[in-house]
Each structure stands twice: as structure tokens, then as C-alpha cells.
C-alpha atoms as a PDB file:
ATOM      1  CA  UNK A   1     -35.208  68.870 -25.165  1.00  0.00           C
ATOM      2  CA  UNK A   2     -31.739  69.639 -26.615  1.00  0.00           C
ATOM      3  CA  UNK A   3     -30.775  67.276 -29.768  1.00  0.00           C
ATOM      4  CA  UNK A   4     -26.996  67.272 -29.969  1.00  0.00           C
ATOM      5  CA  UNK A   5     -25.274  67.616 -32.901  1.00  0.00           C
ATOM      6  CA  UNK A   6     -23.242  64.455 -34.479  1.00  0.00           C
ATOM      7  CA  UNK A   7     -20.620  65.822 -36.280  1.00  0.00           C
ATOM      8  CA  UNK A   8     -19.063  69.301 -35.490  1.00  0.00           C
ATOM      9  CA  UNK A   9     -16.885  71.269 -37.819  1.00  0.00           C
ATOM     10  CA  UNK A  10     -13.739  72.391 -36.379  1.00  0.00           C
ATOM     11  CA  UNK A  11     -11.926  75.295 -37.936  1.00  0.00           C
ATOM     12  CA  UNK A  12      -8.477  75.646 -37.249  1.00  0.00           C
ATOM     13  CA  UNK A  13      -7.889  78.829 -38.891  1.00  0.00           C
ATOM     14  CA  UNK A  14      -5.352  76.712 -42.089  1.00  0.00           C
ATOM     15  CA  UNK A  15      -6.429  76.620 -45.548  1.00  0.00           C
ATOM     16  CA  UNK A  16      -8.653  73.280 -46.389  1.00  0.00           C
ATOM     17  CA  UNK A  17     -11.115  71.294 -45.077  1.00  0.00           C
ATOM     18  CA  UNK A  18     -12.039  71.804 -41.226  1.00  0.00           C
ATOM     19  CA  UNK A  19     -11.692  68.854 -38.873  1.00  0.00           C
ATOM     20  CA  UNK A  20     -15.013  66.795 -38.230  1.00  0.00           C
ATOM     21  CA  UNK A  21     -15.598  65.949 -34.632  1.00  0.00           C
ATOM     22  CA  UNK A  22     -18.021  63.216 -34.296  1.00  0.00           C
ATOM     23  CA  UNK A  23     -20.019  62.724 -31.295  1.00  0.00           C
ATOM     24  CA  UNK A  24     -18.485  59.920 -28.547  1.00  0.00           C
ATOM     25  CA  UNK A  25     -21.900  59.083 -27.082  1.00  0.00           C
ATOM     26  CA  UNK A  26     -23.333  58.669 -30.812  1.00  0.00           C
ATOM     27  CA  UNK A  27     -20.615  56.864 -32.070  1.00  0.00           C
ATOM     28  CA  UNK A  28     -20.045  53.988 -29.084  1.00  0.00           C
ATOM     29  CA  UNK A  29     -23.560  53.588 -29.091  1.00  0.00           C
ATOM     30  CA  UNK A  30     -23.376  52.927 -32.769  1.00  0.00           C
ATOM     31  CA  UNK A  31     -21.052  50.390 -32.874  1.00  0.00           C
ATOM     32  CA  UNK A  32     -22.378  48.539 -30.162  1.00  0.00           C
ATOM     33  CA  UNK A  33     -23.475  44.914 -30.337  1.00  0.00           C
ATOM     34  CA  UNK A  34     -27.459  46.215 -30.486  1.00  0.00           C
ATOM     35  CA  UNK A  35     -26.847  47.850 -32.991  1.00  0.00           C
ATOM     36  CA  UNK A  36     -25.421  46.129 -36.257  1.00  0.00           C
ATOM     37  CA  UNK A  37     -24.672  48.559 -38.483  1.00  0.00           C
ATOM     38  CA  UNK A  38     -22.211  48.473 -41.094  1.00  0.00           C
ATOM     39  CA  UNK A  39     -19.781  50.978 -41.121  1.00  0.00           C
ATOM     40  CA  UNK A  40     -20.111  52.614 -44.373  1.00  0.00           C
ATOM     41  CA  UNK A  41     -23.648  53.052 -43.498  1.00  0.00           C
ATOM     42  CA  UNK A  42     -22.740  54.704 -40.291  1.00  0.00           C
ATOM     43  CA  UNK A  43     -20.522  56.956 -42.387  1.00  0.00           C
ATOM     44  CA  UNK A  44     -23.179  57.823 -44.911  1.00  0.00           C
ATOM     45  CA  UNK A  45     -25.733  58.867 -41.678  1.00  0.00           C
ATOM     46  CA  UNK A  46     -23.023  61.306 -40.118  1.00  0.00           C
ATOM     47  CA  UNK A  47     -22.082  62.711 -43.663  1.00  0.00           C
ATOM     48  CA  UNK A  48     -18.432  62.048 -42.932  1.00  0.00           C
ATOM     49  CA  UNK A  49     -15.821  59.543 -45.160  1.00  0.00           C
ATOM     50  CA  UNK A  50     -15.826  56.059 -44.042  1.00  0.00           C
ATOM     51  CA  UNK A  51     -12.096  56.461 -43.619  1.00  0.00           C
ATOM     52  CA  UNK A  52     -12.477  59.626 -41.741  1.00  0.00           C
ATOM     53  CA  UNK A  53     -14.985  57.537 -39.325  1.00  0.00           C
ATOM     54  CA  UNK A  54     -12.221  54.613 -38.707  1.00  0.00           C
ATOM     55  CA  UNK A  55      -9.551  57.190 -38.292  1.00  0.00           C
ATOM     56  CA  UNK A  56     -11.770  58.809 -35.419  1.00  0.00           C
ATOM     57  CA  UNK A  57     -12.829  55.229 -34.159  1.00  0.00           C
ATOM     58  CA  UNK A  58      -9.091  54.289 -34.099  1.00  0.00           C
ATOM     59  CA  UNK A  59      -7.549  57.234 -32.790  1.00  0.00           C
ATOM     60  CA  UNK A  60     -10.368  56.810 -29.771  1.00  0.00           C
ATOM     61  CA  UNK A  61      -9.826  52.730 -29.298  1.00  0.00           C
ATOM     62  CA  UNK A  62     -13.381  52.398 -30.325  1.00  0.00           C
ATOM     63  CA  UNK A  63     -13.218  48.854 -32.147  1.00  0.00           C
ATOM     64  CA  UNK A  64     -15.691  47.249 -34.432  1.00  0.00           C
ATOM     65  CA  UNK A  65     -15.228  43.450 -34.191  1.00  0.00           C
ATOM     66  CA  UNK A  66     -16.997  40.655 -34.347  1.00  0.00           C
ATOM     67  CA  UNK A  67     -17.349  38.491 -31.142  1.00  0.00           C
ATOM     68  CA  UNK A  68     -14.588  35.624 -30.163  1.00  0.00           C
ATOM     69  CA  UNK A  69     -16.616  32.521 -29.821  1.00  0.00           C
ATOM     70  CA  UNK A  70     -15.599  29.477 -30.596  1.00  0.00           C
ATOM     71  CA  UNK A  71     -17.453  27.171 -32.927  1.00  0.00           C
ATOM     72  CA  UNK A  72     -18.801  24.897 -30.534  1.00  0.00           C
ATOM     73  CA  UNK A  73     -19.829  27.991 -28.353  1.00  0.00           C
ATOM     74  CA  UNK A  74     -21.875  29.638 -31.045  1.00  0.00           C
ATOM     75  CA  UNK A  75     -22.870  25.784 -32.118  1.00  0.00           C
ATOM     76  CA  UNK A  76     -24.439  25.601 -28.055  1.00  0.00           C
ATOM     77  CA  UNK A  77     -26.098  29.043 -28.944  1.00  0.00           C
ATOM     78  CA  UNK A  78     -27.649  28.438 -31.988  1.00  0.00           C
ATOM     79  CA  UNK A  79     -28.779  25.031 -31.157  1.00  0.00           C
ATOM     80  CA  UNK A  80     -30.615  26.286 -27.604  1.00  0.00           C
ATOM     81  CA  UNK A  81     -32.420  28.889 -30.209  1.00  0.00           C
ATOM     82  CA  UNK A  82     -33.674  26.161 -32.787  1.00  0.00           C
ATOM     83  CA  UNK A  83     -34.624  24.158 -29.348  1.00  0.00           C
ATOM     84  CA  UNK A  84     -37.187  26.605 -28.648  1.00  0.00           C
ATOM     85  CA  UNK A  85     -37.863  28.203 -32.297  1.00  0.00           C
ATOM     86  CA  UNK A  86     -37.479  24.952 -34.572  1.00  0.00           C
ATOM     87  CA  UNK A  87     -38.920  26.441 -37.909  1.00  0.00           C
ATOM     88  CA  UNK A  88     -37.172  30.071 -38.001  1.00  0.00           C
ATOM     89  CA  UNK A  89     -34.350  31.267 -39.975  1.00  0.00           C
ATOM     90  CA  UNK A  90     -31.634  32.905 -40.828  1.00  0.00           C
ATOM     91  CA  UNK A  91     -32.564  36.494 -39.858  1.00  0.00           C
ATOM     92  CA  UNK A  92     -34.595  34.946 -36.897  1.00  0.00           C
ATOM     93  CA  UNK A  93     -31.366  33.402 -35.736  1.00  0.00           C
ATOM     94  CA  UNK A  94     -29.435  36.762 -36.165  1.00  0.00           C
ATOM     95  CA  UNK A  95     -31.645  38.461 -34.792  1.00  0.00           C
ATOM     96  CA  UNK A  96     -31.569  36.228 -31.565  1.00  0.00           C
ATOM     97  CA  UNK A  97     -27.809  36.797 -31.536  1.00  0.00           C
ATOM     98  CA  UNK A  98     -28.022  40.067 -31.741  1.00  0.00           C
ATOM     99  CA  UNK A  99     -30.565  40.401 -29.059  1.00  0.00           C
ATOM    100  CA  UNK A 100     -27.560  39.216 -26.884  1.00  0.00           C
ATOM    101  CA  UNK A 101     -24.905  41.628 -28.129  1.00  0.00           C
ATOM    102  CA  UNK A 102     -23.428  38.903 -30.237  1.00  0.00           C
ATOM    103  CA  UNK A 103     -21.693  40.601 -33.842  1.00  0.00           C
ATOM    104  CA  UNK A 104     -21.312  36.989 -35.757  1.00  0.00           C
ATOM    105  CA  UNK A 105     -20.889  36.712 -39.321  1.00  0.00           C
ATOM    106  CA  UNK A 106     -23.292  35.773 -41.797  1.00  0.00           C
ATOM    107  CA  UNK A 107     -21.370  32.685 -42.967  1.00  0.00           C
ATOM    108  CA  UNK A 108     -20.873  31.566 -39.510  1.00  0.00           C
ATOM    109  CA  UNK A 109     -24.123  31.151 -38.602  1.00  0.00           C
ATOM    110  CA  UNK A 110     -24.993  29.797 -42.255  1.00  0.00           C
ATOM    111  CA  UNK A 111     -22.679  27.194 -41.541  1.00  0.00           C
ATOM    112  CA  UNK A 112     -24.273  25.903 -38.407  1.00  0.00           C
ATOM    113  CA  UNK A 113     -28.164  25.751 -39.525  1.00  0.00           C
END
């Protein structure tokens, strides 16, 4: 089993820094709704700048957004979760969203319960 490497070092042969290439696979997989990571965290785990990682994200039209739902549309969510789950929480609740690739903010959700 080969383990492939998340960031390469690119030498161009200048003075400075090399380049960091960070893996496509790693990185889309990453930012993914099942995974909610934050992306200075992300950063820290490759051992690259968190500017360096949204330069590569941008320059590749990998975006890391949350997900356009309307109020009354995460309102139907939420509610069909509490139907089912009346005495869990906050985390429970995110949780549930994120178990459907839904990236919502804290305060959103805070606001509905």
C-alpha cells in the first residue's frame, strides 16, 4: 500500500522558498461537506500557510462555503430532526446536518432551536 504524499516541494531552481504542491484528492476531500474542518486547521495538518492553502484552493476553484438554504429550508430540516430526536442538541443537530453534507453556521442553527 502506497501512502501519497500531501504536500510536495517544488524547486524551481530561483533563490527562496520552493513552491508547495498540495495534493487535489486530499484537499477536495477535505473541504467537503463530511468533513468540517476549519481551514486553518487544514493548514496546520499539511504544514503549509493558511494563505498559501486559499491561494492553492483559489487558483484550483476549490471553494469553501457554507450551504445556500434558506431559513425556512434549514427551519424544515431542523424541525424533521427534533421530530424524531426531541431531547438532543446543538452538536447532535450539527452533526445531523453534517451527516447530509450540509456546512451551516453555528449561529444559524442556534437561532432555530
Amino acid at each position: 500500500m502506497v501512502i501519497p504524499k500531501l504536500v510536495t516541494k517544488v524547486r524551481a531552481g530561483r533563490w527562496g522558498c520552493p513552491r508547495k504542491v498540495i495534493n487535489l484528492d486530499y484537499l477536495l476531500e477535505a473541504v467537503s461537506g463530511l468533513c468540517q474542518i476549519r481551514l486553518t486547521e487544514l493548514a496546520d495538518t499539511l504544514h503549509v500557510h493558511r494563505n498559501t492553502l486559499r491561494l492553492y484552493m483559489k487558483s484550483h476553484g476549490i471553494e469553501h462555503k457554507y450551504a445556500e438554504l434558506s431559513n425556512t429550508e434549514l427551519d424544515g430540516i431542523i424541525m424533521q430532526f427534533k421530530s424524531r430526536h426531541p431531547e438532543s442538541g446543538l452538536r447532535y443537530t450539527m452533526g445531523f446536518l453534517q451527516q447530509r453534507s450540509l456546512r451551516v453556521q453555528y449561529s444559524r442553527v442556534i437561532f432555530t432551536l
